[in-house]
Protein backbone atom coordinates (compact mmCIF):
# COMPACT_ATOMS: atom_id res chain seq x y z
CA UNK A 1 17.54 -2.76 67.74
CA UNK A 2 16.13 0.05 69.86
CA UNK A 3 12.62 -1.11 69.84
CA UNK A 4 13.67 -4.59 71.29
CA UNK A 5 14.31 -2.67 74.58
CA UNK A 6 12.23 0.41 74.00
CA UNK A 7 8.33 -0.45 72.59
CA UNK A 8 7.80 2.37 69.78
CA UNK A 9 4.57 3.76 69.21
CA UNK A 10 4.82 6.83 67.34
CA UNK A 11 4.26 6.87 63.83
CA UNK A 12 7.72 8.63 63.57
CA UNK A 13 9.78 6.26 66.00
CA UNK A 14 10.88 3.86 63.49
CA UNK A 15 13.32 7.26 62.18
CA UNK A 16 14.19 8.23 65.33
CA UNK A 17 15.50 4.57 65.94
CA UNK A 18 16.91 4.17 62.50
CA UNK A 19 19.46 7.38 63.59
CA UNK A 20 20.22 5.92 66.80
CA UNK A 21 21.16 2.40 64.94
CA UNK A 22 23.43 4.21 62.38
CA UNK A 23 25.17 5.88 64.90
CA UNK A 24 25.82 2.71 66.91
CA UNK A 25 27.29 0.91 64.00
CA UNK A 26 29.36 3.48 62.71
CA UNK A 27 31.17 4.33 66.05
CA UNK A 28 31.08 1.14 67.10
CA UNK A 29 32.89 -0.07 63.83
CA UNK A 30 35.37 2.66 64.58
CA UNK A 31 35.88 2.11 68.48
CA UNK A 32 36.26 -1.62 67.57
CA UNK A 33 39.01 -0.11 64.78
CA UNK A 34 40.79 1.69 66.98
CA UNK A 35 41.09 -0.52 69.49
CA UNK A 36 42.15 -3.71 67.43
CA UNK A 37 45.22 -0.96 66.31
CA UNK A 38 45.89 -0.48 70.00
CA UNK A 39 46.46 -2.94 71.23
CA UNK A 40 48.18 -5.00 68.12
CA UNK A 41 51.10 -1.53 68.41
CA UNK A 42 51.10 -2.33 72.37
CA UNK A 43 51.82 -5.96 71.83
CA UNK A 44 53.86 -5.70 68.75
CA UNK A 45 56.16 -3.14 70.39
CA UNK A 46 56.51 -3.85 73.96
CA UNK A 47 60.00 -3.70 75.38
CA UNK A 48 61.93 -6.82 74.81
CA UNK A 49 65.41 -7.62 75.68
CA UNK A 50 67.64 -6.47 72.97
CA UNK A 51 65.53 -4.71 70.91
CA UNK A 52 66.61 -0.64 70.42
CA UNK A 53 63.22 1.27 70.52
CA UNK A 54 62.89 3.38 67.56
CA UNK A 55 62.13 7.13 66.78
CA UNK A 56 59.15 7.48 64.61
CA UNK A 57 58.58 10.72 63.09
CA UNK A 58 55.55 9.78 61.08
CA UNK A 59 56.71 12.26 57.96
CA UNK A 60 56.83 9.19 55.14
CA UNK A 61 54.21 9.34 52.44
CA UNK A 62 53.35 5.48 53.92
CA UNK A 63 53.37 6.81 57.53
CA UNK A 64 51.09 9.76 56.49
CA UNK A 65 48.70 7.55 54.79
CA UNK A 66 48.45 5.64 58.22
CA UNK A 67 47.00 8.04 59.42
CA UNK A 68 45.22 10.50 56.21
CA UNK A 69 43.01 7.43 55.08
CA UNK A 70 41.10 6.80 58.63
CA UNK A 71 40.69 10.35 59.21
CA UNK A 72 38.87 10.77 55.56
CA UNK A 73 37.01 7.32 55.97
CA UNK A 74 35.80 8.61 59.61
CA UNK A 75 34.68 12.45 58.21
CA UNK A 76 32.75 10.34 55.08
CA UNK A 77 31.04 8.55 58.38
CA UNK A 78 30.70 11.87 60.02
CA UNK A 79 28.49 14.02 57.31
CA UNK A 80 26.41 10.94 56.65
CA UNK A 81 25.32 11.12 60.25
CA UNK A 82 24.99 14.65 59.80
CA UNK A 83 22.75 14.38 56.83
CA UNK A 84 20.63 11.70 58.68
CA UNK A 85 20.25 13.98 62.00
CA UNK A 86 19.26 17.07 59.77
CA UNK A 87 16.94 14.70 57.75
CA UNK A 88 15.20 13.37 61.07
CA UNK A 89 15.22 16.66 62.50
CA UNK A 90 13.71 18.44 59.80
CA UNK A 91 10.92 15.78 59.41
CA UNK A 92 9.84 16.02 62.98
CA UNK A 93 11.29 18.68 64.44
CA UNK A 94 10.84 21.35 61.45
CA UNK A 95 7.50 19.97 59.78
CA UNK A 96 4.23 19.55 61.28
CA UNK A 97 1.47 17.67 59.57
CA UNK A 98 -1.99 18.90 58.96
CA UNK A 99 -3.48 17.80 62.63
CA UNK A 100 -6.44 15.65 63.54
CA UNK A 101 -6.64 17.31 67.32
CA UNK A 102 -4.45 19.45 69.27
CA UNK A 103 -3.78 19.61 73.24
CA UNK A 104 -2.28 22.09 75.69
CA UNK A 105 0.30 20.62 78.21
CA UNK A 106 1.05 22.66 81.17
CA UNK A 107 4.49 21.25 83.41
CA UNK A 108 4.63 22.45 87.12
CA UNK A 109 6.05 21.07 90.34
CA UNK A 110 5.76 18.09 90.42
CA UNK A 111 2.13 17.39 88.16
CA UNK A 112 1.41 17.38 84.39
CA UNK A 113 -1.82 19.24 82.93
CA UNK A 114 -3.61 18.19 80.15
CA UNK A 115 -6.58 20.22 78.27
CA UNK A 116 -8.26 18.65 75.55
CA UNK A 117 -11.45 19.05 72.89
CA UNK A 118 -14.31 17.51 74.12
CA UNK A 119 -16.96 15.56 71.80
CA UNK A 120 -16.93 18.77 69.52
CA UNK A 121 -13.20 18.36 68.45
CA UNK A 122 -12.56 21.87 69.17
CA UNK A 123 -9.95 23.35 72.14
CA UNK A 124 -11.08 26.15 74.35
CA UNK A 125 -14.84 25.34 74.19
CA UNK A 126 -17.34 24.91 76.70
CA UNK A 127 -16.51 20.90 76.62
CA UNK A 128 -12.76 20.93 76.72
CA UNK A 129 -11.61 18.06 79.23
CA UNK A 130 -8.96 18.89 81.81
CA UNK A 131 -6.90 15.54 83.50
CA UNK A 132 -3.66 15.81 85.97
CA UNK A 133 -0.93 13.21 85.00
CA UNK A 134 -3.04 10.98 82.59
CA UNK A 135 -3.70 11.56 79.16
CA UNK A 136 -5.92 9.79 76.69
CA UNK A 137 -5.14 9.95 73.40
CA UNK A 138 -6.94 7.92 70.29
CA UNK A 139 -4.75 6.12 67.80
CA UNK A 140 -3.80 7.03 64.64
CA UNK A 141 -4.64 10.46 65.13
CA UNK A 142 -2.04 13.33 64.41
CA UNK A 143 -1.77 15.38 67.36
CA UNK A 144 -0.34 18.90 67.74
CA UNK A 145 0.63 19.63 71.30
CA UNK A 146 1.49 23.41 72.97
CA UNK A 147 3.89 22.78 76.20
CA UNK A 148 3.68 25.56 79.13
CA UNK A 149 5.50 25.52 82.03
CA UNK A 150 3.92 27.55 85.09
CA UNK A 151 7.28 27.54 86.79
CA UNK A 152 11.07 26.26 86.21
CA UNK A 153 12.50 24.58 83.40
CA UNK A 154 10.34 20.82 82.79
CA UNK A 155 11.36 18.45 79.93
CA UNK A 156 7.53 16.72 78.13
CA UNK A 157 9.48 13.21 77.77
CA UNK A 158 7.34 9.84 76.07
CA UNK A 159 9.99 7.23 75.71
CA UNK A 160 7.60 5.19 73.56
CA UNK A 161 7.07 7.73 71.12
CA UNK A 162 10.42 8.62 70.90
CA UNK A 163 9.85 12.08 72.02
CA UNK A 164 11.46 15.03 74.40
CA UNK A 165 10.76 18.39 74.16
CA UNK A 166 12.04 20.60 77.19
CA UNK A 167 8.93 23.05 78.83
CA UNK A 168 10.35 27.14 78.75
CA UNK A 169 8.58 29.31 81.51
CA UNK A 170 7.26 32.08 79.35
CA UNK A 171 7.41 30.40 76.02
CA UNK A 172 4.61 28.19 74.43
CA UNK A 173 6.03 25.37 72.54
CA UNK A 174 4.43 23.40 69.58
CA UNK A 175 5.08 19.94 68.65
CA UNK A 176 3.38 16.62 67.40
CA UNK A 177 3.02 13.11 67.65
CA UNK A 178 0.78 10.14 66.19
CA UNK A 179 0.59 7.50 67.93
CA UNK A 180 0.04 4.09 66.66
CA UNK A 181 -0.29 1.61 69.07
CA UNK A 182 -2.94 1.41 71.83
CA UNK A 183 -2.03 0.61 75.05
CA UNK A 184 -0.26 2.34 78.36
CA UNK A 185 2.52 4.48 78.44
CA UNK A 186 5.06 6.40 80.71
CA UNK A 187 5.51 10.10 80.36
CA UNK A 188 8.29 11.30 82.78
CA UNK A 189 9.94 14.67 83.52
CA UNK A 190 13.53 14.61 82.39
CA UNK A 191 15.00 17.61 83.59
CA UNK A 192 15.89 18.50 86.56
CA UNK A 193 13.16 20.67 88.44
CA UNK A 194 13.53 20.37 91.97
CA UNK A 195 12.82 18.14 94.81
CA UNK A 196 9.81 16.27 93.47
CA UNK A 197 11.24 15.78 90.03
CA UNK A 198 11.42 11.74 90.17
CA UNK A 199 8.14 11.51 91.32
CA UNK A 200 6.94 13.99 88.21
CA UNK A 201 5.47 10.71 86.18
CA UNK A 202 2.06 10.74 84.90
CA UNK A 203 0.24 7.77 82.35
CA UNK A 204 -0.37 8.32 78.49
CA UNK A 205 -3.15 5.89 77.30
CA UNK A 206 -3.66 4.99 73.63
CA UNK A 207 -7.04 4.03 72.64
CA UNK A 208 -9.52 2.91 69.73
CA UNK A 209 -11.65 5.21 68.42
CA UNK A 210 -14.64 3.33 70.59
CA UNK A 211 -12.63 2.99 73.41
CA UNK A 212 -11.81 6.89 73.48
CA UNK A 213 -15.20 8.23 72.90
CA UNK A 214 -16.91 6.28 75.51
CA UNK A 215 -13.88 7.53 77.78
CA UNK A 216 -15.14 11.30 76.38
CA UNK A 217 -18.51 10.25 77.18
CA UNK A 218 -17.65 9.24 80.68
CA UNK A 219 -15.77 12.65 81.33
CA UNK A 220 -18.72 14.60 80.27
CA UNK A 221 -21.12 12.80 82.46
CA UNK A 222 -18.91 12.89 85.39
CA UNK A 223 -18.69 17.06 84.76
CA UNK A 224 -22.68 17.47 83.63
CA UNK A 225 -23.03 16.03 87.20
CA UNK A 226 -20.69 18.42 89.27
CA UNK A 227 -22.59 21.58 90.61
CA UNK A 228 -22.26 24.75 88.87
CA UNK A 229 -19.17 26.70 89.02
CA UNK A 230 -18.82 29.23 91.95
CA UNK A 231 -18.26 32.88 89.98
CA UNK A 232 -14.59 34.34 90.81
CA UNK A 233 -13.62 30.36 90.87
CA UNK A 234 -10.80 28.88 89.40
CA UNK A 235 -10.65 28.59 86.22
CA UNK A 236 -9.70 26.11 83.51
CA UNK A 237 -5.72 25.54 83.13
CA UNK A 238 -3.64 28.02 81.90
CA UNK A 239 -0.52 30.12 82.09
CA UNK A 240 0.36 31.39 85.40
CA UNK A 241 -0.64 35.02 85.83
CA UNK A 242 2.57 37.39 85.46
């Protein structure tokens, strides 16, 4: 249902949109309940010449049933979406898988950092690669991210990989991802940070395994041709100084 209007491209979207589907169906069965009840009492018992209206005190065991039976069908309803939240939560949220790569993602006004391994695979080596607001990422590869944010309160939000995780100045926050499908997608602040927040987009591009090491190729070339770094210069990405 979800993915008609949303492409997924996570390796754990499919759950996410499974638990937004149940809880669809289940309150919309109920709204659709309650309403059908509604308005059948408002039709059934409109005023009408020569008809007495009637006190109802709802204390009859069939009265009481009216109204007992819903309200256990509807809790039932409620802990099974309960039980599928924790379920979801706990799989994603709770439990990380072994990871292929990991990447550092620092939020400011109004730009999105990324720092990640180089050719070697490894973070916080000589070859790490550093990009503002675009992100290349190679599929089916388990990635474990740590969000920063140098300044107010940012939210890390992927649409297409079903993903949100709100950016804490002072706190470094872990999370993961696979993606599974190659292509372009949106990232996109969502909370509010000031000013420039609408315009806080940047581009998240899935690739092959070719396709991503002769974009790794491309960024080392680009930096073994830059001149050398001026001493006292500024250095890679990283928390702001306190």
């Amino acid at each position: 249902m979800i993915e008609n209007l949303i492409e997924n491209a996570s390796s754990y979207g499919g759950k996410v949109d499974w638990l937004f589907t149940l809880i669809t169906i289940l309150v919309g069965f109920w709204f659709v309940v309650a309403e059908v009840v509604l308005f059948y009492f408002i039709f059934k018992f409109r005023a009408r010449d020569g008809v007495k209206a009637a006190y109802i005190a709802g204390e009859t065991k069939q009265e009481k049933r009216f109204i007992s039976i819903p309200h256990t069908l509807i809790l039932i309803c409620d802990v099974a979406l309960i039980a599928g939240a924790i379920n979801v939560w706990v799989e994603i949220k709770q439990t990380l898988p072994d990871p292929d790569a990991k990447i550092r993602v620092f939020a400011q006004q109004w730009a999105w950092t990324f720092q990640q391994p180089g050719p070697d695979g490894k973070l916080d080596t000589e070859d790490d690669i550093t990009t503002v607001d675009e992100l290349h990422l190679k599929k089916d590869t388990v990635y474990h991210f740590e969000l920063q944010s140098r300044d107010a309160l940012h939210s890390f939000s992927i649409p297409a990989f079903r993903l949100k995780q709100d950016a804490v100045p002072g706190r470094a926050i872990t999370g993961w991802f696979e993606p599974v499908k190659t292509g372009t997608f949106d990232l996109q602040c969502a909370e509010m940070c000031g000013i420039g927040h609408g315009l806080m987009v940047a581009q998240i591009r899935v690739e092959t395994e070719e396709e991503h090491n002769a974009w790794m190729a491309a960024e080392k070339a680009k930096a073994a041709a830059l001149p050398p770094a001026i001493p006292g210069g500024p250095a890679l990405p990283g928390p702001a100084p306190n």
